[in-house]
Protein backbone atom coordinates (compact mmCIF):
# COMPACT_ATOMS: atom_id res chain seq x y z
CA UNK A 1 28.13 148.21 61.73
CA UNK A 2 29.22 145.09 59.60
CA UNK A 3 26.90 142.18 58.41
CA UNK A 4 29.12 140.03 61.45
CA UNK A 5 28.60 142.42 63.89
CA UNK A 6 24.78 142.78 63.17
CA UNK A 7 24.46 138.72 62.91
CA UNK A 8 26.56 138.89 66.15
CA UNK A 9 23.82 141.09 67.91
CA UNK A 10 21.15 139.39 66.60
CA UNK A 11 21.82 136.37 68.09
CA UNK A 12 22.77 137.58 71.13
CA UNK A 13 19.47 139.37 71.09
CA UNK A 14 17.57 135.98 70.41
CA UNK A 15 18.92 133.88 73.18
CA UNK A 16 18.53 137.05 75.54
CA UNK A 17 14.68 137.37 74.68
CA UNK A 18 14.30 133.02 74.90
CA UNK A 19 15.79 132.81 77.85
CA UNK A 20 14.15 135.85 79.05
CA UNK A 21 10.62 134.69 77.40
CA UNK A 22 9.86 137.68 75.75
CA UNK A 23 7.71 136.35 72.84
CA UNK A 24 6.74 139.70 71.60
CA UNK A 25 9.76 141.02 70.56
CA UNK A 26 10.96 137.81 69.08
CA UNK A 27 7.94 138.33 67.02
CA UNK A 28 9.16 141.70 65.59
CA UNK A 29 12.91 140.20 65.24
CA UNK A 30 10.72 137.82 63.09
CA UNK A 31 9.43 140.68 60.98
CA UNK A 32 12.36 142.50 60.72
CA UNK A 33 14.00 139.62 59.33
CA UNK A 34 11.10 139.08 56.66
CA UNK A 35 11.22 142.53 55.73
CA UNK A 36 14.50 142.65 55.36
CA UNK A 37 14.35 139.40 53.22
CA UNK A 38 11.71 140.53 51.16
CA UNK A 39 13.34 144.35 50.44
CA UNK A 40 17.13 142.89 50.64
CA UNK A 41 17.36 146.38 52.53
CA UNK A 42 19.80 144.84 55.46
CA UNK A 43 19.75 146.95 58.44
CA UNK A 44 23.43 147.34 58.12
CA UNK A 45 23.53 149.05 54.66
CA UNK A 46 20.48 151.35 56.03
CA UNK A 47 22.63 152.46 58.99
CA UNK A 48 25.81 152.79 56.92
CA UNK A 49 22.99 155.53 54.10
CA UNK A 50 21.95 156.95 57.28
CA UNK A 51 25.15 157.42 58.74
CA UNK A 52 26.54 158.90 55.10
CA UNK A 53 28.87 156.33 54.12
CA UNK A 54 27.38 156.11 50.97
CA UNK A 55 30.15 153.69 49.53
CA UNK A 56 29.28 151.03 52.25
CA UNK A 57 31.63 148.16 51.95
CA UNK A 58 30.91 144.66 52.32
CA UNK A 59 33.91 144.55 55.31
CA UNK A 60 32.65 141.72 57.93
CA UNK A 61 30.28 139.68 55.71
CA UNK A 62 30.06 136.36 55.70
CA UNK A 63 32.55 134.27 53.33
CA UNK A 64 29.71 132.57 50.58
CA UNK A 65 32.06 129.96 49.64
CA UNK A 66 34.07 127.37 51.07
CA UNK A 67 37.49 127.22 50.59
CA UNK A 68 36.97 123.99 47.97
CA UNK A 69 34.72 126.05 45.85
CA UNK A 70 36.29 128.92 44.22
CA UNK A 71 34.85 131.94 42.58
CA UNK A 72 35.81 130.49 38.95
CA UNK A 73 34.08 126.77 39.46
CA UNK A 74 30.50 128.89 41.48
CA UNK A 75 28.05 129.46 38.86
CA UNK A 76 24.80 130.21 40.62
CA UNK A 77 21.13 128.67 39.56
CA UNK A 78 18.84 131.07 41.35
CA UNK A 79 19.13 134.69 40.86
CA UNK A 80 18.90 135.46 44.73
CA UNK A 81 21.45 136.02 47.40
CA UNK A 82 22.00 133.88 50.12
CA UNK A 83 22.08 136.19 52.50
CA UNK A 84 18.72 137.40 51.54
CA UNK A 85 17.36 133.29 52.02
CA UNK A 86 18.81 133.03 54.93
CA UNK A 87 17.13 135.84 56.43
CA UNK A 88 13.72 133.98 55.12
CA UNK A 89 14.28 131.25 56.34
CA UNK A 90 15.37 132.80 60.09
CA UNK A 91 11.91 134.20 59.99
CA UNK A 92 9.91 131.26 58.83
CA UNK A 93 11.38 129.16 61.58
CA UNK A 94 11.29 131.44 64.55
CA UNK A 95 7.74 132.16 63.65
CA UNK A 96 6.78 128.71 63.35
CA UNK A 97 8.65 127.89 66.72
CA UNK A 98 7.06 130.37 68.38
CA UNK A 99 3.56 129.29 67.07
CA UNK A 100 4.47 125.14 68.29
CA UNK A 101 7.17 126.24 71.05
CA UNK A 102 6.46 123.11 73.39
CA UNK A 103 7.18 120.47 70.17
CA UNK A 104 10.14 122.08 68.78
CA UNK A 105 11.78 124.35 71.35
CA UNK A 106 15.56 123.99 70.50
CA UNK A 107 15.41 125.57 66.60
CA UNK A 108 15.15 129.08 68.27
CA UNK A 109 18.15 127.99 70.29
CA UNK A 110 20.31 126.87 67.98
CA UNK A 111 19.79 129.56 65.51
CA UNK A 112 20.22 132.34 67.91
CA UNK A 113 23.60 130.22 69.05
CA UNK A 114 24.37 129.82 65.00
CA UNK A 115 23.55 133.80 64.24
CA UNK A 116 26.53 134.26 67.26
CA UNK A 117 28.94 131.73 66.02
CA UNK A 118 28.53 133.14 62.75
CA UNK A 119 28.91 136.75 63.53
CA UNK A 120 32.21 135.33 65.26
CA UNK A 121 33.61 133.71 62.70
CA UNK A 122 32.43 134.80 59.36
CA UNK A 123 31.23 131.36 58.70
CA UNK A 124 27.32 130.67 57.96
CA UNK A 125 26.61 126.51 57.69
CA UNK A 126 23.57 128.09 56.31
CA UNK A 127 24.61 129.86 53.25
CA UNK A 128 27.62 127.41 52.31
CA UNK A 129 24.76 125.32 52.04
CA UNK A 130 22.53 127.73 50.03
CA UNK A 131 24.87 128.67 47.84
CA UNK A 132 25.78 124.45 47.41
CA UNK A 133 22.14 124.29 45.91
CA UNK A 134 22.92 127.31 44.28
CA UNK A 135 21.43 130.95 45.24
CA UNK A 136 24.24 133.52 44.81
């Protein structure tokens, strides 16, 4: 399993549990997501150690750069991935949204519909723009 395929299920897995309203387990997506934020241990590299591909390659993750922004011109500020901030920030909103679900309903939506298009594509709007303000 690839970082797009996991994103992929993931957000399949959201909108199946909203539309479903199954609270609970969006809580432990929540805490997955935080764990995995706070350890940078991504579910995918555990599988791929479990599995015995100990040379896991990063095949299927998402591109951290636009195309305007090369590798030579990208000097990050923060010494912290992306990836890993994105993964925060997943689980500070969904927690929060599940907390005040009534006032702000739509930001589980639309990340569960991002998580999909960006296992799809490759393409995060959420990390270009953390790596624009400059995590790695």
């Amino acid at each position: 399993m690839n970082e797009r395929s996991y994103l992929f299920l993931v957000g399949t897995t959201v909108l199946l549990l909203l539309f479903f309203n199954i609270e609970t387990y969006l809580y432990g997506l929540a805490a997955i997501f935080a764990i995995e934020g706070i350890t940078n241990w991504r579910v995918p590299v555990v599988m791929a150690k479990i599995m015995g591909q100990s040379d896991y390659t990063q095949k299927g993750t998402l591109r951290h750069t636009p195309d305007d922004m090369s590798e030579a011109t990208f000097h990050p500020r923060f010494n912290f991935e992306a990836e890993r901030m994105v993964r925060f920030v997943f689980a500070i909103i969904l927690i929060f949204s599940l907390i005040f679900f009534e006032q702000i309903w739509f930001f589980p939506w639309f990340m569960g519909i991002m998580l999909v298009i960006a296992g799809i594509s490759s393409f995060c709007p959420m990390i270009w723009f953390l790596n624009w303000l400059g995590f790695k």
